[in-house]
Protein backbone atom coordinates (compact mmCIF):
# COMPACT_ATOMS: atom_id res chain seq x y z
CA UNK A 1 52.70 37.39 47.20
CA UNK A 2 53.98 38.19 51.13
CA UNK A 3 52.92 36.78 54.13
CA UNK A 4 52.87 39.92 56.07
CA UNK A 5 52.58 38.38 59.51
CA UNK A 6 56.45 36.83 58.58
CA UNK A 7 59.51 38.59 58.54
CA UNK A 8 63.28 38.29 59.39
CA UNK A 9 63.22 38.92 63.01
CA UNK A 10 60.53 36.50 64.58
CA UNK A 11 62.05 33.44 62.08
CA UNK A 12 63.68 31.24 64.91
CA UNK A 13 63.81 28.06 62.78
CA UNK A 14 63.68 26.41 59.53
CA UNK A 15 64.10 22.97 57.79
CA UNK A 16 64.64 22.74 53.96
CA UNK A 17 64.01 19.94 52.04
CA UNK A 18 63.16 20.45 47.75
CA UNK A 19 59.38 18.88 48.52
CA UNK A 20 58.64 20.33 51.90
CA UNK A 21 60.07 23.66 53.85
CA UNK A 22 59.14 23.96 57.38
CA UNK A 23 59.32 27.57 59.00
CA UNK A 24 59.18 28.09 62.46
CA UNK A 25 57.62 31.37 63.67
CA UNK A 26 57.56 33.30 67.12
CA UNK A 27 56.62 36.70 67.33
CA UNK A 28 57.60 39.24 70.52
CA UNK A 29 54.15 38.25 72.34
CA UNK A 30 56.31 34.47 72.03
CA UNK A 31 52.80 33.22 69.69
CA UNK A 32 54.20 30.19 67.99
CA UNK A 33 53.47 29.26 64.15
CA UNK A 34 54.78 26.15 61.98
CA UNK A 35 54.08 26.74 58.65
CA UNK A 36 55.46 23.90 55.43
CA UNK A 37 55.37 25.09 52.09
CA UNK A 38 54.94 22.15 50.01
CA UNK A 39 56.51 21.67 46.09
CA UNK A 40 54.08 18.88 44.44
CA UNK A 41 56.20 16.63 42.96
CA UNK A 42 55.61 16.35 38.98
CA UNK A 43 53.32 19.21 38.85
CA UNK A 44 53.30 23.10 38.36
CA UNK A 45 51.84 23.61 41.95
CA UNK A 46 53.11 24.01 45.53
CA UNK A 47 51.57 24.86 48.76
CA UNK A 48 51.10 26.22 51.83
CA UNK A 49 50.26 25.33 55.22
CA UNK A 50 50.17 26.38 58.46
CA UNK A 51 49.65 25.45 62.44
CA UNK A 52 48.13 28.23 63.38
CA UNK A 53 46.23 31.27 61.28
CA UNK A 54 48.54 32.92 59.02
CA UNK A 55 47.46 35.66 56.55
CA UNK A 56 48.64 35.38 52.65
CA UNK A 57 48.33 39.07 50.59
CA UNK A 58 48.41 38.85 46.54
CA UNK A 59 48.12 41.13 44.10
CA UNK A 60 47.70 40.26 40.36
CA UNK A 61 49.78 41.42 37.58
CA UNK A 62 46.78 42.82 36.08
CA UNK A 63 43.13 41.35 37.49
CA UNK A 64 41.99 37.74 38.73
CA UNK A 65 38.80 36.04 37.78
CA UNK A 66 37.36 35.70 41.15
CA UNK A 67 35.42 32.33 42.00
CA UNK A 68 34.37 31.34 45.63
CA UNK A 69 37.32 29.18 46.68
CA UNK A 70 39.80 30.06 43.28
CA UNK A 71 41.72 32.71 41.71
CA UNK A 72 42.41 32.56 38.54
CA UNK A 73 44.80 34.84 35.77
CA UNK A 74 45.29 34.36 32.26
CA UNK A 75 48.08 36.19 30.93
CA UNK A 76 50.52 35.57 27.85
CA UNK A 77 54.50 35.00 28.31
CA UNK A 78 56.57 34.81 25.19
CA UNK A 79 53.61 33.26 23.11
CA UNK A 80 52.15 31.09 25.42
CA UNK A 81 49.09 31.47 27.51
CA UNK A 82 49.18 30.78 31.13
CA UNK A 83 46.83 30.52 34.13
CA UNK A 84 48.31 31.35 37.34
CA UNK A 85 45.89 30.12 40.07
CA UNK A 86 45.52 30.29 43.94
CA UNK A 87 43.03 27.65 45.15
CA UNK A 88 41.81 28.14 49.02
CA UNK A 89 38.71 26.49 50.87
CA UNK A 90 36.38 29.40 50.61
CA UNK A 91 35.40 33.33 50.98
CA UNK A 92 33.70 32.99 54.36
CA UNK A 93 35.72 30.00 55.76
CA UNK A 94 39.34 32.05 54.60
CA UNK A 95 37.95 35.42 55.44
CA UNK A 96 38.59 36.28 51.66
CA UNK A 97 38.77 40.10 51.07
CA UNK A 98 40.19 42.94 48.68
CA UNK A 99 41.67 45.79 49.89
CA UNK A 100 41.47 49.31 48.62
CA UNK A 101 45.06 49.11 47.05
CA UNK A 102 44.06 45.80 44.54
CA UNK A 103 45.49 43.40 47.53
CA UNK A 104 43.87 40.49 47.58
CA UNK A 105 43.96 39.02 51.15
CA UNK A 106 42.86 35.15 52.24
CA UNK A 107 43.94 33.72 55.93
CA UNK A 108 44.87 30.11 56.42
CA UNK A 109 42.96 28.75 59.64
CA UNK A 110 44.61 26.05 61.39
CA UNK A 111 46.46 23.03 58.83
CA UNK A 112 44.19 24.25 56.26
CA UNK A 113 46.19 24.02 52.89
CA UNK A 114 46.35 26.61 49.55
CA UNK A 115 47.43 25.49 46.58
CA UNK A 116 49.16 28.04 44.20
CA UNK A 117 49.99 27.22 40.45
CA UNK A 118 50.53 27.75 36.66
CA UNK A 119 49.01 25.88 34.27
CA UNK A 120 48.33 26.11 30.33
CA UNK A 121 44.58 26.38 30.60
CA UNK A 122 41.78 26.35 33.03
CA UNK A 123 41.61 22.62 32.19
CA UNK A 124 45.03 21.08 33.72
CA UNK A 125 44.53 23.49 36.53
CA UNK A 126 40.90 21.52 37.31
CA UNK A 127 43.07 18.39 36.27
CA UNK A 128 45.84 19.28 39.37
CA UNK A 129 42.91 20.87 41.61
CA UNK A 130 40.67 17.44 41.41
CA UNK A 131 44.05 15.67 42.41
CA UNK A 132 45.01 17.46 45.38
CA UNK A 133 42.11 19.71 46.62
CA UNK A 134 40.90 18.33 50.30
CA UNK A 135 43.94 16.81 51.20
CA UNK A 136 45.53 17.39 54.52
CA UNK A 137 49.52 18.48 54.62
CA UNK A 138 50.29 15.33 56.56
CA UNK A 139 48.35 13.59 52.97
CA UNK A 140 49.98 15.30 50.22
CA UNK A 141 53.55 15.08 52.40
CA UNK A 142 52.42 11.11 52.05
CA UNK A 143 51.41 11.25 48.31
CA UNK A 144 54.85 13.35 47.71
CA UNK A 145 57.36 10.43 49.13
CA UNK A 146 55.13 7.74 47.50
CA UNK A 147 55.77 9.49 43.91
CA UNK A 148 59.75 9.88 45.00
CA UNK A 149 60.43 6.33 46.23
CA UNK A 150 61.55 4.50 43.30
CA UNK A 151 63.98 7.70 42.29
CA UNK A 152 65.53 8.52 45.79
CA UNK A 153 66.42 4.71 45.53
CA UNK A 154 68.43 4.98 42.70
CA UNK A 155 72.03 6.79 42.28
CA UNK A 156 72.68 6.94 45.85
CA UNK A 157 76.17 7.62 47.65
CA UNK A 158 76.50 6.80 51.00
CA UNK A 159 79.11 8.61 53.67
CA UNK A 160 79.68 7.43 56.86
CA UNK A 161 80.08 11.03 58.09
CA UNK A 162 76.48 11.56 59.14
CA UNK A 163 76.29 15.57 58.55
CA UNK A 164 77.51 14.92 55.06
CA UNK A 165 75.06 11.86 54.45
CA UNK A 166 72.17 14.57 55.45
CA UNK A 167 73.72 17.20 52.27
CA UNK A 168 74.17 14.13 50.16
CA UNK A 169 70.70 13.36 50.31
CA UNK A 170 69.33 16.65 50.43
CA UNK A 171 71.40 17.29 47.29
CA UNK A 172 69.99 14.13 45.39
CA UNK A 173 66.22 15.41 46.26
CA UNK A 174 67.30 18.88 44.66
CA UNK A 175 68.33 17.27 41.39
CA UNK A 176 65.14 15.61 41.17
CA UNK A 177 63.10 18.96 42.08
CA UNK A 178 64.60 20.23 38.93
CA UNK A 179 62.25 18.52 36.01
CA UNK A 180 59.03 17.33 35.23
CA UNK A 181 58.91 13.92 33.31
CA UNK A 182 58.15 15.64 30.19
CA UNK A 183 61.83 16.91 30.74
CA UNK A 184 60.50 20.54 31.18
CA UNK A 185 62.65 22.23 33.91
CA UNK A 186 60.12 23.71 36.77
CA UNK A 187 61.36 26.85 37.07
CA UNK A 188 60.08 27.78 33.33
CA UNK A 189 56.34 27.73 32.15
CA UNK A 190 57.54 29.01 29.02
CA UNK A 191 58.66 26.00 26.58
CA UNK A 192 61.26 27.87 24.63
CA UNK A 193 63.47 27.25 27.27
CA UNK A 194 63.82 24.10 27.67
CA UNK A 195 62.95 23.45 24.02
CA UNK A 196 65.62 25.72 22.89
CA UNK A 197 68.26 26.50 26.07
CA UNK A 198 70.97 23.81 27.13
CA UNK A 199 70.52 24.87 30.60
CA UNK A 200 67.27 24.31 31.60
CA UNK A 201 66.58 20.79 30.29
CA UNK A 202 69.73 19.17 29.25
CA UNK A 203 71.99 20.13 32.02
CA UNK A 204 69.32 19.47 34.50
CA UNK A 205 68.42 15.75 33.21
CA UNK A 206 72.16 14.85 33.15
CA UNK A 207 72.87 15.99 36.60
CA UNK A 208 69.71 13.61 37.01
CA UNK A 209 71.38 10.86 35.16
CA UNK A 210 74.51 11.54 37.84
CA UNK A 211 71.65 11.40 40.73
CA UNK A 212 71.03 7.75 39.44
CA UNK A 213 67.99 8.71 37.42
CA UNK A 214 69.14 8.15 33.53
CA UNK A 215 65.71 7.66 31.53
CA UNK A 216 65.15 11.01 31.21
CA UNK A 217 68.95 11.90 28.85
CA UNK A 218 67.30 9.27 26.29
């Protein structure tokens, strides 16, 4: 995936957080763009948003099943079958089109929202679409924090140094970024490893437990 209208030298801005990322864009004519790229908390799905129209090229690993509004993939990792997915409003409304290379090209229109994931099958990613489809940014920002509360209230360490407070709880949202509740680290589809590799699910839940957040070492 690229964002072609993006690149290193008309970034004047950013503000990371694990949940939401906030660019700030301006290009040499001084046209201004926000855009958040949003990490749905407890599911294999973020996405992205932006103030102002912002083009988003894709190309496949091999083909997508094209649907108006959804792009689908099935491919097999390992042994186990995934869907990757990009979910946007529409082919007329996102000016959906393919170029001659295989790129597949969709533009965001003003706070419009798409939603990119992986799921095991075409059902969970209708399960996660239903959920979140026609929300607004400001909305699934909301729904985010809601689902965090009770876990950015636990474990926490307070500083008086005010710069260090801001790392502290950056640092605590991190941790939690890390897993699902099914103890499957994010950053692997593929079960083996957190079924089978120390790193990915037991060193992640016990920096967890250190966060505050203990349930998920039993």
């Amino acid at each position: 995936m690229k964002l072609p209208m993006i690149n290193s030298n008309n970034i004047v801005g950013f503000d990371y957080d694990p949940f939401i990322t906030k660019l700030k864009i301006k290009n040499q004519w001084d046209a201004k763009n926000n855009i958040s790229f949003i990490n749905i908390a407890d599911e294999n799905v973020f996405a992205i948003s932006a103030k102002t129209p912002l083009l988003i090229a894709i190309k496949p690993h091999s083909n997508f099943e094209v649907k108006d509004g959804l792009l689908t993939e099935h491919f097999t990792d390992r042994g186990e079958n995934i869907v990757s997915y990009i979910a946007f409003d529409n082919f007329q409304q996102n000016r959906f089109r393919v170029l001659e290379d295989g790129t597949y090209i969709i533009q965001i229109f003003e706070n419009e929202v798409v939603f990119f994931g992986g799921e095991e099958n075409e059902y969970q990613v209708n399960r996660a679409l239903d959920r979140l489809k026609n929300k607004t940014l400001a909305e699934l920002t909301a729904q985010n924090e809601q689902s965090l509360a009770n876990k950015m209230n636990q474990g926490m360490v307070h500083f008086a140094n005010p710069d260090f407070q801001k790392v502290l709880d950056i640092n605590h949202r991190i941790v939690y970024s890390g897993i699902d509740e099914g103890g499957a680290c994010f950053g692997a589809l593929n079960r083996i490893y957190y079924l089978m590799w120390i790193r990915d699910g037991s060193m992640t839940s016990s920096l967890m437990a250190r966060a505050g957040n203990t349930e998920l070492i039993k």
